[in-house]
N, C-alpha and C. Protein backbone atom coordinates (compact mmCIF):
# COMPACT_ATOMS: atom_id res chain seq x y z
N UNK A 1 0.85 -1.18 0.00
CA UNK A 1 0.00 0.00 0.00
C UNK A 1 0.89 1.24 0.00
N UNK A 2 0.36 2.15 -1.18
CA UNK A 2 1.61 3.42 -0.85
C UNK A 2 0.82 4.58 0.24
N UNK A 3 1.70 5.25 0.59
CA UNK A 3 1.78 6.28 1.75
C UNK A 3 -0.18 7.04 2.04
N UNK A 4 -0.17 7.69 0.24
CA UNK A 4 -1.37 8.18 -0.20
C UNK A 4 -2.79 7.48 0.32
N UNK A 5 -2.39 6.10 -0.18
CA UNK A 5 -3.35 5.25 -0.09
C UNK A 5 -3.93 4.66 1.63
N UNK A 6 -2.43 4.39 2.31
CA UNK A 6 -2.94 4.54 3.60
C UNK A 6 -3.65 5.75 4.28
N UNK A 7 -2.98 7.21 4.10
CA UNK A 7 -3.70 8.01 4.49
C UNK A 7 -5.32 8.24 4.39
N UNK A 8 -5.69 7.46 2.86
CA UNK A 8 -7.10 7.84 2.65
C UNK A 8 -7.72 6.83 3.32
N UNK A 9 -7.20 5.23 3.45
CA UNK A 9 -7.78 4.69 4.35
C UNK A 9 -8.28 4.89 5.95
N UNK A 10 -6.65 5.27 6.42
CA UNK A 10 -7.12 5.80 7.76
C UNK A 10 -8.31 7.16 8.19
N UNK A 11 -8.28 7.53 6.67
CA UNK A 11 -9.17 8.77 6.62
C UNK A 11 -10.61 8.14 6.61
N UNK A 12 -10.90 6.85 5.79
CA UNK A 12 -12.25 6.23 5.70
C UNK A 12 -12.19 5.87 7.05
N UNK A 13 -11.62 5.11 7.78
CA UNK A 13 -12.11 4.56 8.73
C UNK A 13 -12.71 5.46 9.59
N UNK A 14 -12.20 6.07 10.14
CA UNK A 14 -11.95 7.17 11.24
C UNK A 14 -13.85 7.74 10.71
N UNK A 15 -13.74 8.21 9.82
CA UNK A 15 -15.26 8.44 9.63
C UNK A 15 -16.42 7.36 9.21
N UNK A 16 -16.04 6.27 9.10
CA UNK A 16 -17.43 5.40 9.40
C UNK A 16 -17.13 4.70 10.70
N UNK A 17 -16.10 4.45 11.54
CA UNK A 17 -15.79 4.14 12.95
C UNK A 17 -15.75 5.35 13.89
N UNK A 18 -14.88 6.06 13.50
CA UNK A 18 -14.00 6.58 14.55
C UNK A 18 -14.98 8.18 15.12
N UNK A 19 -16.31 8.58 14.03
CA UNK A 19 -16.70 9.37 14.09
C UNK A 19 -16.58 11.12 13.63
N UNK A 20 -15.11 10.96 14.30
CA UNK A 20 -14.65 12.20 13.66
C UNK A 20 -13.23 12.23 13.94
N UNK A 21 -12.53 12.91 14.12
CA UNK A 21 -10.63 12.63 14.83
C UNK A 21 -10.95 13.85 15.91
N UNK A 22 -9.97 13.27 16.90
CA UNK A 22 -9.92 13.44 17.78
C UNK A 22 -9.03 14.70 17.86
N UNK A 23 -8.92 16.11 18.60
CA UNK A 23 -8.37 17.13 17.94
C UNK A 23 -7.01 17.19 18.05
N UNK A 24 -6.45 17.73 17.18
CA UNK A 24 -4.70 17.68 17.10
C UNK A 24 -3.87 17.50 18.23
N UNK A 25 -4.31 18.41 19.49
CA UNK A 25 -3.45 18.03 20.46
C UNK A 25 -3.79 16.81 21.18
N UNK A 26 -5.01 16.23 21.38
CA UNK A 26 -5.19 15.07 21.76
C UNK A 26 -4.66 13.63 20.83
N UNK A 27 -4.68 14.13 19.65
CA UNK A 27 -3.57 13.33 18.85
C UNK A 27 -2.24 13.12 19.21
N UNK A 28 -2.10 14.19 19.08
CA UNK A 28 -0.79 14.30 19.46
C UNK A 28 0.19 13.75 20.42
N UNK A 29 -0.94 13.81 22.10
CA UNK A 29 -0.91 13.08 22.82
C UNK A 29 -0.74 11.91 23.03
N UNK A 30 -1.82 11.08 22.17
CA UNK A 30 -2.31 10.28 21.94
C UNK A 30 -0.79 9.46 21.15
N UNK A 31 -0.26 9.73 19.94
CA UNK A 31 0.54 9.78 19.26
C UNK A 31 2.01 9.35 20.53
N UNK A 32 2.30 9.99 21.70
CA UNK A 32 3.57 9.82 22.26
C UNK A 32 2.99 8.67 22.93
N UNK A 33 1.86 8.64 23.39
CA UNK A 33 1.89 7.48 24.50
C UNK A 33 2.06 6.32 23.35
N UNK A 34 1.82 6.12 22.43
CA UNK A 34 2.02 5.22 20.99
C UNK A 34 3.61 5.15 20.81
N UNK A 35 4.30 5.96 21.15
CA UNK A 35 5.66 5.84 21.00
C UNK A 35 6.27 5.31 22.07
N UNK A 36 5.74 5.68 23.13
CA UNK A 36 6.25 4.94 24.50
C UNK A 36 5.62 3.62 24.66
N UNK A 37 4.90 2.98 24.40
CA UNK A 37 4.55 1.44 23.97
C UNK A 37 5.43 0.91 23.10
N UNK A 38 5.86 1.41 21.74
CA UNK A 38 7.36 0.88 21.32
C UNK A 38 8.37 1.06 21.61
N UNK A 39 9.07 2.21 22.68
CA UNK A 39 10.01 2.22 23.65
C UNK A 39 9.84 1.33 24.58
N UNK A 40 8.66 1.29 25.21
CA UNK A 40 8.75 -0.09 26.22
C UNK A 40 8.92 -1.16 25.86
N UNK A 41 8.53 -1.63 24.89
CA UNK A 41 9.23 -3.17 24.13
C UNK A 41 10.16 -2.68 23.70
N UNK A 42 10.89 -1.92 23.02
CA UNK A 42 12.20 -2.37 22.78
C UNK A 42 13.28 -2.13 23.74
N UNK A 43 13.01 -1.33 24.89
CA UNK A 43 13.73 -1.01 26.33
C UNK A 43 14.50 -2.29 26.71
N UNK A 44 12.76 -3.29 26.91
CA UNK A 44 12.94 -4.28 27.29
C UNK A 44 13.33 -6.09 26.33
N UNK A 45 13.16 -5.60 25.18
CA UNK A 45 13.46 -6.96 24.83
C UNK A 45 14.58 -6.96 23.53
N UNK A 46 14.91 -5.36 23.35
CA UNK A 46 16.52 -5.13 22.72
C UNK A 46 17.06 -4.73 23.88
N UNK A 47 16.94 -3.55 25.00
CA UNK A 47 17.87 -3.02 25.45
C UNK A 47 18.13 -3.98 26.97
N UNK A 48 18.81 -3.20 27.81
CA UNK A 48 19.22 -3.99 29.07
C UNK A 48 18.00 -4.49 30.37
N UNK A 49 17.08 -3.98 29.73
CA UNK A 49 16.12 -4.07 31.02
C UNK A 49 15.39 -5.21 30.91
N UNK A 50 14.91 -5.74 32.07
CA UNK A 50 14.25 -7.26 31.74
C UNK A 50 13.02 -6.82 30.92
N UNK A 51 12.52 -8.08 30.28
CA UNK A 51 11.16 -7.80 29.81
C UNK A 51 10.58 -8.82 30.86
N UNK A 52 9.41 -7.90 31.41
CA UNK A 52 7.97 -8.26 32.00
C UNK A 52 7.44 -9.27 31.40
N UNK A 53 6.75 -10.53 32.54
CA UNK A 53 6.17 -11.47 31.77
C UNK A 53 4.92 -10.76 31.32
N UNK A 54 4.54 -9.40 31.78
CA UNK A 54 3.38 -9.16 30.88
C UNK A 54 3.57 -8.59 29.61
N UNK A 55 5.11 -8.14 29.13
CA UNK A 55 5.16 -7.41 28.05
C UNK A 55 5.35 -8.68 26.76
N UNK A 56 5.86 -9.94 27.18
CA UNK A 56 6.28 -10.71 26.28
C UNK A 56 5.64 -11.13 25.17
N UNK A 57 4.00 -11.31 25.44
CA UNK A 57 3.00 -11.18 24.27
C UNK A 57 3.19 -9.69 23.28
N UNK A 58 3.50 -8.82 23.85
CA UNK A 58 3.24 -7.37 23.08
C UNK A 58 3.72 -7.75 21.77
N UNK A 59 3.37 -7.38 20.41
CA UNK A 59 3.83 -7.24 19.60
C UNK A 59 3.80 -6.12 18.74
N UNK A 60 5.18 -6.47 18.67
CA UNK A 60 5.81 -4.91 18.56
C UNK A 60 5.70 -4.22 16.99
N UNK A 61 4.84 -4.86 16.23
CA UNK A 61 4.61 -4.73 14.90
C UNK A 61 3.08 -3.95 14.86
N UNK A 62 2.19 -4.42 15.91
CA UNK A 62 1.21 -4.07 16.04
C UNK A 62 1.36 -2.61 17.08
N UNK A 63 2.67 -2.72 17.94
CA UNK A 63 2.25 -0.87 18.34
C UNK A 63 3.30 -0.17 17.77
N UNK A 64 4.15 -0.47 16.51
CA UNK A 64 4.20 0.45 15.40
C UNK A 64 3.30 1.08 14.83
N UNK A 65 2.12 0.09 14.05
CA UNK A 65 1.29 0.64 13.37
C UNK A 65 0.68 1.59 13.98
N UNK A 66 0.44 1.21 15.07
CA UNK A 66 -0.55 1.91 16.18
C UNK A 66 0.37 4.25 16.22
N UNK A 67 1.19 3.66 15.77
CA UNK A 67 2.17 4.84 15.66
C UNK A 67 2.01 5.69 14.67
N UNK A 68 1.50 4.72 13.46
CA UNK A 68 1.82 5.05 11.86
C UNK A 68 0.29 5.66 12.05
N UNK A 69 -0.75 5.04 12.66
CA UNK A 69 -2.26 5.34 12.35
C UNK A 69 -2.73 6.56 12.88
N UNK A 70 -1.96 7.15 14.18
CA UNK A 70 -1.46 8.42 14.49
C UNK A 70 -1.17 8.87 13.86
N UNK A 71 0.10 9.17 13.54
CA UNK A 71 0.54 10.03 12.80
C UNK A 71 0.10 10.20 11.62
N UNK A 72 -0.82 9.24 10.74
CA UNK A 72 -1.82 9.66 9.57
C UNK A 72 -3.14 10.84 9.89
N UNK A 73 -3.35 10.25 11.31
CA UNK A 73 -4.40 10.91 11.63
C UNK A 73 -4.05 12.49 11.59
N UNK A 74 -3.08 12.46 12.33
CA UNK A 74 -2.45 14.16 12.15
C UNK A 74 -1.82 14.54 10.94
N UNK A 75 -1.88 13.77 10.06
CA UNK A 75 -1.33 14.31 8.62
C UNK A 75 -2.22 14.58 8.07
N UNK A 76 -3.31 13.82 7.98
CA UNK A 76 -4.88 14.35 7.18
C UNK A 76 -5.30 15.73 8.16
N UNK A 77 -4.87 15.56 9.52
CA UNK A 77 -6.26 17.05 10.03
C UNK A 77 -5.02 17.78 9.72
N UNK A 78 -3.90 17.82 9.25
CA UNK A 78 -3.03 19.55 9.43
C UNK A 78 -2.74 19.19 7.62
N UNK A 79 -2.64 18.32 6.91
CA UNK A 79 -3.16 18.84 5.68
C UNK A 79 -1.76 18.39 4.69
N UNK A 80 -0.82 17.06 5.47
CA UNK A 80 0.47 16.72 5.33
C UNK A 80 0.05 15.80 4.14
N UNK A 81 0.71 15.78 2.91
CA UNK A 81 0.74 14.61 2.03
C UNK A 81 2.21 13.81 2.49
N UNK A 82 2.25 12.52 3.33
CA UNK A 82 3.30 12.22 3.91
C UNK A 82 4.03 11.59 3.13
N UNK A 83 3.58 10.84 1.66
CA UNK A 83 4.36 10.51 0.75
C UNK A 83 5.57 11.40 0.01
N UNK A 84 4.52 12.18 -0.22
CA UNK A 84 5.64 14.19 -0.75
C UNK A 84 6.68 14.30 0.46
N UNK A 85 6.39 14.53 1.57
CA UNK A 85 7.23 14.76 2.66
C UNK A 85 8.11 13.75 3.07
N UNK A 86 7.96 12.18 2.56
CA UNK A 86 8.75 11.27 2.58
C UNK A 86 10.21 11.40 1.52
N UNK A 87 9.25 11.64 0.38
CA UNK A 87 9.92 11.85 -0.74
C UNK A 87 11.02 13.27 -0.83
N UNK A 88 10.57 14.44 -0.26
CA UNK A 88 11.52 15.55 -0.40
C UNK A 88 12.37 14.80 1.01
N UNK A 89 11.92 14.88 1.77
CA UNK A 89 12.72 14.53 3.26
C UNK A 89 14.12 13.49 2.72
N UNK A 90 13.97 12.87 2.10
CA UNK A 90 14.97 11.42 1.65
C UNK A 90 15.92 12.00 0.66
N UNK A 91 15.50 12.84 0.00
CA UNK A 91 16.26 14.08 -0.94
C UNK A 91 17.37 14.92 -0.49
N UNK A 92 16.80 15.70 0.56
CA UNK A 92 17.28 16.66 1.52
C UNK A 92 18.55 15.69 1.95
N UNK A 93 18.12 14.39 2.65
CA UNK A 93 19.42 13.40 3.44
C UNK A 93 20.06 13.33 2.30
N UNK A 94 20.12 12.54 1.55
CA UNK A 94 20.85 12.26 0.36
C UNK A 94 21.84 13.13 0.07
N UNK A 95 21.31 14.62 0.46
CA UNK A 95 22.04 15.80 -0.07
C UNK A 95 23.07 16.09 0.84
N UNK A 96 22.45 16.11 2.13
CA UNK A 96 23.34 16.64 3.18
C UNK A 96 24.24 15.41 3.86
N UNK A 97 23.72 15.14 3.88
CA UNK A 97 24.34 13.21 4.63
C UNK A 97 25.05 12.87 3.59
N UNK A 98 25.47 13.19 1.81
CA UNK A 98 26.37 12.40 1.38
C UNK A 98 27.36 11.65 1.57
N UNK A 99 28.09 12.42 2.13
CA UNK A 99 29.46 11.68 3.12
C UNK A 99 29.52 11.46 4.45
N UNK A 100 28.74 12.27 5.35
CA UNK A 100 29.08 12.62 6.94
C UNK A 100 28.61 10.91 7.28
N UNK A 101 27.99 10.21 6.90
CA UNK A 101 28.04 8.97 7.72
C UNK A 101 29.38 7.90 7.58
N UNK A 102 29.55 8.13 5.90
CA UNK A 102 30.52 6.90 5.23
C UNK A 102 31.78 7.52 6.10
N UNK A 103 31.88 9.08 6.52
CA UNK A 103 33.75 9.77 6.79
C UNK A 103 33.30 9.59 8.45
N UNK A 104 32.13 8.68 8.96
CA UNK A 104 32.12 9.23 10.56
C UNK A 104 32.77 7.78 10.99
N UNK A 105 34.00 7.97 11.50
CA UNK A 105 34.76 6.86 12.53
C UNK A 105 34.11 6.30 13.46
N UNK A 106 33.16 6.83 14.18
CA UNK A 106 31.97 5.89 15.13
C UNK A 106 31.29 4.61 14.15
N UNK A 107 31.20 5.00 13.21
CA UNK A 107 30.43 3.74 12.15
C UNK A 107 31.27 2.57 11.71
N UNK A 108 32.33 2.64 11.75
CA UNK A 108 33.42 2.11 11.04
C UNK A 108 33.14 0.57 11.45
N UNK A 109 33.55 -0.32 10.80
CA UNK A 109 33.07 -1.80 11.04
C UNK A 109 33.66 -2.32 12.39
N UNK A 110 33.78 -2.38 13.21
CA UNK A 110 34.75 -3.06 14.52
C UNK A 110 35.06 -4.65 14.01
């Protein structure tokens, strides 16, 4: 599915489910606690901290999306085509990032 196409979906749903969207800053909101559900799994089951026998079911594919469906939501109410903004954004790196990663000694293969 491209970028476009999800957006208009999440746009159908939201109005035969969702009623209406919920307003930007409550998105928004809404949106970090979505990010801190994939910080908490990966805290715990990449980084050093134990994972909880309650987190071990979480799957962590399902509170990505949960991330992505946010952040559509706030791309349709403020008016973002996120494909365009994918697309210049990857441009911009390309441009500026040419070298600074390949010449950065922190990267270097160990």
């Amino acid at each position: 599915m491209e970028i476009k196409e999800a957006q208009t979906v999440v746009d159908t749903w939201i109005k035969k489910y969702g009623v209406r969207y919920f307003n930007e800053m409550t998105n928004m909101a809404l949106l970090m606690e979505e990010v801190g559900e994939v910080a908490r799994i990966m805290a715990r089951r990449y980084g050093e901290q134990s994972e909880k026998e309650s987190d071990k079911n979480k799957d962590l594919g399902e509170e990505m999306a949960d991330v992505l469906f946010v952040l559509m939501c706030l791309a349709n109410q403020t008016g973002v085509d996120l494909e365009s903004a994918l697309i210049n954004n990857m441009k911009k790196k390309a441009i500026r990032d040419a070298d600074r990663h390949m010449s950065n000694p922190k990267l270097k293969e160990i």
